[in-house]
N, C-alpha and C. Protein backbone atom coordinates (compact mmCIF):
# COMPACT_ATOMS: atom_id res chain seq x y z
N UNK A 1 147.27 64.39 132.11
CA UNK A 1 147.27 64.27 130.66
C UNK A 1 148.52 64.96 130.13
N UNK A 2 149.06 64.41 129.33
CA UNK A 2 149.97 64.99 128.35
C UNK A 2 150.07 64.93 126.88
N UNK A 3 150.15 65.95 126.21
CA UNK A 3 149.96 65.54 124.73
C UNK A 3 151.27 66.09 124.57
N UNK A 4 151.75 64.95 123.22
CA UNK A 4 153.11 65.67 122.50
C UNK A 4 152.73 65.61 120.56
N UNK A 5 153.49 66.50 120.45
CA UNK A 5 153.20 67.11 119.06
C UNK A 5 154.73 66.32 118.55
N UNK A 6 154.32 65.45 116.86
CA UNK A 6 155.69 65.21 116.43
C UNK A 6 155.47 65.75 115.30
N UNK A 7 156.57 66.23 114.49
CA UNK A 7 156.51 66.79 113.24
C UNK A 7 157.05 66.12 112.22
N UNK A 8 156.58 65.88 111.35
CA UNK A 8 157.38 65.10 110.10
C UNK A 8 157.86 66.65 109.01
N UNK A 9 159.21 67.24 109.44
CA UNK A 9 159.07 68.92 108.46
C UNK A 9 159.14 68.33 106.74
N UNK A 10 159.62 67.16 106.43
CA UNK A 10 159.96 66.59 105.06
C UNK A 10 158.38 66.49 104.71
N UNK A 11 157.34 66.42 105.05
CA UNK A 11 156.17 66.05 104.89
C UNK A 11 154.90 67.32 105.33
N UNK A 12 155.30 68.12 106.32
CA UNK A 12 154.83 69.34 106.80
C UNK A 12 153.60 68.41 107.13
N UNK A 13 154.12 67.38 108.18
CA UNK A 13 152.94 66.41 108.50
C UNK A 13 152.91 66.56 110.30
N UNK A 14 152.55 66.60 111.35
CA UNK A 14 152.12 66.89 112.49
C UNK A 14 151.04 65.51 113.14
N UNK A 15 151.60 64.81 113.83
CA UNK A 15 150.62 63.95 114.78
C UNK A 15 150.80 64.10 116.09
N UNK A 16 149.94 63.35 116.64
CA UNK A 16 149.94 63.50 118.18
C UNK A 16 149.73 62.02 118.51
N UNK A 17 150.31 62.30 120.09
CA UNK A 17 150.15 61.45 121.38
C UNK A 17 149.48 62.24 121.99
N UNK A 18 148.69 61.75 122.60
CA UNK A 18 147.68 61.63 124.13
C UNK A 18 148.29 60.79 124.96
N UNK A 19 148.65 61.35 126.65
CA UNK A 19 148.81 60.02 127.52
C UNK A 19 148.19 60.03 128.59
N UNK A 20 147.38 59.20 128.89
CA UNK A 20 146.79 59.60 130.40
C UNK A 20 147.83 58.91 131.48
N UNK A 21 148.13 60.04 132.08
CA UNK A 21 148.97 59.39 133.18
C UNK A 21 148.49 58.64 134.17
N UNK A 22 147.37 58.62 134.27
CA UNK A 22 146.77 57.85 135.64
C UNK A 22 146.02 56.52 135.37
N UNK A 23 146.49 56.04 133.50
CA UNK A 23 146.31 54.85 133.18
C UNK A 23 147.36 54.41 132.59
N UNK A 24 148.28 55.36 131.79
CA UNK A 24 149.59 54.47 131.12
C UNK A 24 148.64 54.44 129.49
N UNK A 25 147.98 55.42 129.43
CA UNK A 25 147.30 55.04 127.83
C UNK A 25 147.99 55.78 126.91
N UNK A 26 148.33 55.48 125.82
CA UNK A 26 148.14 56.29 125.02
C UNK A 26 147.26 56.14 123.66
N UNK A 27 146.94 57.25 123.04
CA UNK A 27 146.05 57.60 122.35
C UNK A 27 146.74 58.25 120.95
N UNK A 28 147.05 57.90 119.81
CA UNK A 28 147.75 58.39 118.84
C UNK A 28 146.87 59.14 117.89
N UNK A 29 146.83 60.30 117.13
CA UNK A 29 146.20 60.98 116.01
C UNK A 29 147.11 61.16 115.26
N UNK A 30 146.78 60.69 113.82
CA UNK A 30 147.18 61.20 112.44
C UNK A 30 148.63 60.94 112.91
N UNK A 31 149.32 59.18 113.12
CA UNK A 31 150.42 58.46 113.08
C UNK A 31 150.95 58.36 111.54
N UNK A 32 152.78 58.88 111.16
CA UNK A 32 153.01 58.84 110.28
C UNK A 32 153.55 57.45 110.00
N UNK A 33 153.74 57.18 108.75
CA UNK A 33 154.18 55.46 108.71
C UNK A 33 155.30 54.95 109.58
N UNK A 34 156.21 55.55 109.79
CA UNK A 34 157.66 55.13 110.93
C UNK A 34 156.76 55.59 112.58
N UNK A 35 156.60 54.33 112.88
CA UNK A 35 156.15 54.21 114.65
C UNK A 35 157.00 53.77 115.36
N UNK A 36 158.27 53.83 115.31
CA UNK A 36 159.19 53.81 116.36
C UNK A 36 159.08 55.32 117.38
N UNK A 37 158.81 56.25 116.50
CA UNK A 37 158.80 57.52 118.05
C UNK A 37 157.70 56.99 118.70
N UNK A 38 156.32 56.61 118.24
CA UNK A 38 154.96 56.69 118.86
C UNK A 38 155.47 55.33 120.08
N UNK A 39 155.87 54.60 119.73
CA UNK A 39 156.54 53.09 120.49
C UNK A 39 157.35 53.94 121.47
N UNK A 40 158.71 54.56 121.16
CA UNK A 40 159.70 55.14 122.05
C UNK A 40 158.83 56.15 123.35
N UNK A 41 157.92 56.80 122.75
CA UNK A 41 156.82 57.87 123.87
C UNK A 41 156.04 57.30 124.54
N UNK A 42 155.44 55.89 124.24
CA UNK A 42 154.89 55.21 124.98
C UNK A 42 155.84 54.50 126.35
N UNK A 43 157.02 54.04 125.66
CA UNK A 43 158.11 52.93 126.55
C UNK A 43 158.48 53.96 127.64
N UNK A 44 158.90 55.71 127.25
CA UNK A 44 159.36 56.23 128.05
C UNK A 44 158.30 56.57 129.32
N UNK A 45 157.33 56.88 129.24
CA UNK A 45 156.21 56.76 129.80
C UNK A 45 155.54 55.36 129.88
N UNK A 46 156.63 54.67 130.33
CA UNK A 46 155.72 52.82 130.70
C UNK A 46 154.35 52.84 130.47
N UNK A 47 153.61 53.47 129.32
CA UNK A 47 152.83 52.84 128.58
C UNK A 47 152.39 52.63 127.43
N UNK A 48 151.02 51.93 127.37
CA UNK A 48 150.77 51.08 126.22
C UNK A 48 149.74 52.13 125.20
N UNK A 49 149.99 52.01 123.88
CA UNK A 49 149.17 52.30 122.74
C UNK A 49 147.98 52.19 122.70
N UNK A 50 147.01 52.19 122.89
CA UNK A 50 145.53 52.17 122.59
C UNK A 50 145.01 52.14 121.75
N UNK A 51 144.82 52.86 121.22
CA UNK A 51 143.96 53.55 119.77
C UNK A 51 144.77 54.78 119.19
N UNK A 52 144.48 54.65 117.68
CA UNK A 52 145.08 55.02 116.92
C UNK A 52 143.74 56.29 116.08
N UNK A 53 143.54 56.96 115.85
CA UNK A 53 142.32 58.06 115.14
C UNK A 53 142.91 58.22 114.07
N UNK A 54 142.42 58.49 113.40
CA UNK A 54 142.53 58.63 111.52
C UNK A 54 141.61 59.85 111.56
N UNK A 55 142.11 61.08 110.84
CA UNK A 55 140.81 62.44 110.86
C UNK A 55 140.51 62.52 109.51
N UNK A 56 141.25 61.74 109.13
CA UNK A 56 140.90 61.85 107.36
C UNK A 56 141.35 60.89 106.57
N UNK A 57 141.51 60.41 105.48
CA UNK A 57 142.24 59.65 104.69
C UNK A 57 143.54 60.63 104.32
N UNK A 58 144.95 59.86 104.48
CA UNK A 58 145.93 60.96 104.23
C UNK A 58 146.57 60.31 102.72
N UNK A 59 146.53 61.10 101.49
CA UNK A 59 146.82 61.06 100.15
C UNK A 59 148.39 61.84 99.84
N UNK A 60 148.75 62.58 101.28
CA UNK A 60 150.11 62.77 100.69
C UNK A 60 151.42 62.33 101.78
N UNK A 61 150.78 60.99 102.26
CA UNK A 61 151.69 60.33 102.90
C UNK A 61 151.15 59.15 103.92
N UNK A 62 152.03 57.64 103.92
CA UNK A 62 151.62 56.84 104.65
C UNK A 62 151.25 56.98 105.84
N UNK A 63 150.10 56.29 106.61
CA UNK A 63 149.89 56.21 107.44
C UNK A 63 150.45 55.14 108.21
N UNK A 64 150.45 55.17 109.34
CA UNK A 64 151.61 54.35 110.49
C UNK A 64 150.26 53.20 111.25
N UNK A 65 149.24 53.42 110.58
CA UNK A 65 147.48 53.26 111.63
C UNK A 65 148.02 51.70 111.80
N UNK A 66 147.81 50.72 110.33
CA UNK A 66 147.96 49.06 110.42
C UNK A 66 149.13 48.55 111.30
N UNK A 67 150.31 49.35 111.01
CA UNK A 67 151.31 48.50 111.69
C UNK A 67 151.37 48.72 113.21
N UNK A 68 150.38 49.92 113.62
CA UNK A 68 150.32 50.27 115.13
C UNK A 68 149.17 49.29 115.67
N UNK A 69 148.79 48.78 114.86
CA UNK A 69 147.27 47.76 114.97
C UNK A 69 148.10 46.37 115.45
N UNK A 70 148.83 46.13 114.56
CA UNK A 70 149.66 44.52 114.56
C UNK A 70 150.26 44.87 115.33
N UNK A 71 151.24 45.90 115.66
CA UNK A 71 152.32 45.99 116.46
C UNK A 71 151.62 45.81 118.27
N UNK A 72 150.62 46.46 118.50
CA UNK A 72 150.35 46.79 119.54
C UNK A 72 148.47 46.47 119.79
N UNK A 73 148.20 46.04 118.93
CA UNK A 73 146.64 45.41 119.20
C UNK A 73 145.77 47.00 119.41
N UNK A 74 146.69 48.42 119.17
CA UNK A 74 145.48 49.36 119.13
C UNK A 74 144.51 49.23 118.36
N UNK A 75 143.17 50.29 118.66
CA UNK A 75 142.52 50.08 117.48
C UNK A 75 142.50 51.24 117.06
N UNK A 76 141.44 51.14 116.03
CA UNK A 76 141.70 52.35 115.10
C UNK A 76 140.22 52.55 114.55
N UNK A 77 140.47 53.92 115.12
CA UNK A 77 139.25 54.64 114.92
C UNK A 77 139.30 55.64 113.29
N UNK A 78 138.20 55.49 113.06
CA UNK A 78 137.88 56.60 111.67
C UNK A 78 136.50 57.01 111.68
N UNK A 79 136.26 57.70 110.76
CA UNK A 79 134.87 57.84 110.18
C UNK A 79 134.13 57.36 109.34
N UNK A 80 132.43 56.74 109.83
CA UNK A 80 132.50 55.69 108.87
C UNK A 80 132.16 56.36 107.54
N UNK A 81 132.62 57.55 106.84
CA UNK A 81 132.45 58.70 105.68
C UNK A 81 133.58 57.25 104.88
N UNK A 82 135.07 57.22 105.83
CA UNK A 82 136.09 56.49 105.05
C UNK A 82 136.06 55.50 103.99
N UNK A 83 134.96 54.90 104.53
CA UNK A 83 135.12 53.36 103.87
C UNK A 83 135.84 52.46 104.06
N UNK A 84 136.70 52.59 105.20
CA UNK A 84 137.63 51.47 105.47
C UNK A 84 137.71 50.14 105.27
N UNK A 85 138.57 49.48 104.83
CA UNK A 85 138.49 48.47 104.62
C UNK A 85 139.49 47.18 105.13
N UNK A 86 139.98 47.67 106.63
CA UNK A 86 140.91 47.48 107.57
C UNK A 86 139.92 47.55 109.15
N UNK A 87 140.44 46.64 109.84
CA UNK A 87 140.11 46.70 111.09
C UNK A 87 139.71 48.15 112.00
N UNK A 88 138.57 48.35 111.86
CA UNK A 88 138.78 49.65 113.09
C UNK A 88 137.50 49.82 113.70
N UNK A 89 137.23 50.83 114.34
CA UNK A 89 135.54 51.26 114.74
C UNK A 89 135.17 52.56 114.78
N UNK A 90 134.17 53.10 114.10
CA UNK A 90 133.75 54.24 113.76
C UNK A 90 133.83 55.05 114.69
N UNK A 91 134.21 56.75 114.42
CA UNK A 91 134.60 57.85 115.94
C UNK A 91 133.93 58.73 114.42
N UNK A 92 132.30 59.55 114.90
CA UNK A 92 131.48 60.35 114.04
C UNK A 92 131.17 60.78 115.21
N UNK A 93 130.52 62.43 114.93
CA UNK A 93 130.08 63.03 115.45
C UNK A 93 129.23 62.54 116.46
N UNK A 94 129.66 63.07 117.61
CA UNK A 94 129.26 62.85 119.00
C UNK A 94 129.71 61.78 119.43
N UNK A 95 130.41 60.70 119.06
CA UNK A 95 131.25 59.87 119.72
C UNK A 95 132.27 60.31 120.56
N UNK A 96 132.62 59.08 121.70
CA UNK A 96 132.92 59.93 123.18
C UNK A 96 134.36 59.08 122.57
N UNK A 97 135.54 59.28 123.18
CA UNK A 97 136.50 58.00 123.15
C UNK A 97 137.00 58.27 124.89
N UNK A 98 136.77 57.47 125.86
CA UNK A 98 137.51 57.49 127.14
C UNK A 98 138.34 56.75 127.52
N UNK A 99 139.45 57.16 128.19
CA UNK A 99 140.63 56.83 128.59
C UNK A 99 141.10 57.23 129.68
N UNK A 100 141.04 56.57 130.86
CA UNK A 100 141.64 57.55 131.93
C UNK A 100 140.68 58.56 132.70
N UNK A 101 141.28 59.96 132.81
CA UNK A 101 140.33 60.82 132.81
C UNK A 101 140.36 61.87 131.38
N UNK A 102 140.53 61.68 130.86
CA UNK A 102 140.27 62.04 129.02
C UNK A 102 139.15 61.63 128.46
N UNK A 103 138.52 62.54 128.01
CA UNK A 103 137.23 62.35 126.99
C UNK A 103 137.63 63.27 125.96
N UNK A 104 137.52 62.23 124.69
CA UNK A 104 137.71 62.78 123.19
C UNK A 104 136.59 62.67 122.73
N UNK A 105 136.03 63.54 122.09
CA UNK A 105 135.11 63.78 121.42
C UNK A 105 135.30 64.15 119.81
N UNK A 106 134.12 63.59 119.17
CA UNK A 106 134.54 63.55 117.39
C UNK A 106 133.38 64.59 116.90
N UNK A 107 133.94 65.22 116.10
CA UNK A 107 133.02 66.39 115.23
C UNK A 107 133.41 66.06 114.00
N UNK A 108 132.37 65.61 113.17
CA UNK A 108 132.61 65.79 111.29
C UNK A 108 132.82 66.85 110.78
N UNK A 109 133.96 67.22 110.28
CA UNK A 109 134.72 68.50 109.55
C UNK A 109 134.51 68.83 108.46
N UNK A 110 133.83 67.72 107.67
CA UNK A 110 134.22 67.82 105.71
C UNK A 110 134.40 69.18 105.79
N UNK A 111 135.16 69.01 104.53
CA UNK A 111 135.65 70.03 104.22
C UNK A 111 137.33 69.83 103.36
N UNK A 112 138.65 69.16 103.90
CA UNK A 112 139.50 69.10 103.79
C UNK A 112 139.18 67.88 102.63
N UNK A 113 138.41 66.68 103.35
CA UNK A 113 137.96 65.45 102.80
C UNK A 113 136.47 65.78 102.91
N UNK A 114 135.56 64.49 102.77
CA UNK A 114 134.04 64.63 103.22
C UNK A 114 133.98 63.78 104.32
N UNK A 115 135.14 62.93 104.63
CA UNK A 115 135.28 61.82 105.58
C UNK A 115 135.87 62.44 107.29
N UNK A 116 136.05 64.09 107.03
CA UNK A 116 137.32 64.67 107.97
C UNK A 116 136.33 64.81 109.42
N UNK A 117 137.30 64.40 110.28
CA UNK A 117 136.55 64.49 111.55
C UNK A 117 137.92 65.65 112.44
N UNK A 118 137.38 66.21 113.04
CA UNK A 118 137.89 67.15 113.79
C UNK A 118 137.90 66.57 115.49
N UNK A 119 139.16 66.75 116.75
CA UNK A 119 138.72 65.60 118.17
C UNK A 119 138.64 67.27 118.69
N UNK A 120 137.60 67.15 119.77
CA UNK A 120 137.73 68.05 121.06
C UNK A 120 137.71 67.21 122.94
């Protein structure tokens, strides 16, 4: 497993990659709207996008979730607190997400939002 941390400092915004190396997955959290790095971290590591997690609805900046959907057929997980109204499938408390040898697990956070899910 490898996780990488990207920072948006113009935004004081922070997402992640997940990769399981022993499948070529990756796993994106809280993607900012420009997905060329999340694309470039996948290519350099010959693999493919998966799923995309949403921990909250983000109000002070685009999300990257739809075009990583079209671009790459991930899906995209949220909480069903969201209301989404876009392609995805619910990740609530006690939902597993597996990949590889990675197990993500979802905890409801409210608090930040009422929709906020926290991964362990």
């Amino acid at each position: 497993m490898k996780i990488k941390q990207f920072e948006d400092k113009s935004l004081s915004h922070y997402s992640y990659a997940i990769l399981s190396e022993c499948e070529n997955k990756v796993i994106l959290i809280d993607p900012a709207r420009n997905i060329r790095e999340y694309l470039e971290f996948a290519a350099r590591h010959e693999a493919t996008v998966v799923g995309v997690i949403e921990t909250h609805p983000h109000a002070d900046f685009v999300s990257g979730h739809l075009e990583l959907y079209e671009t790459t057929g991930a899906k995209i997980y949220c909480s069903k607190w969201l209301g989404a109204a876009y392609p995805h499938q619910f990740f609530d408390e006690g939902d597993v997400l597996t990949f590889g040898k990675i197990k993500l697990k979802a905890i409801n956070t409210p608090g930040h939002s009422p929709d906020s899910i926290s991964i362990i």
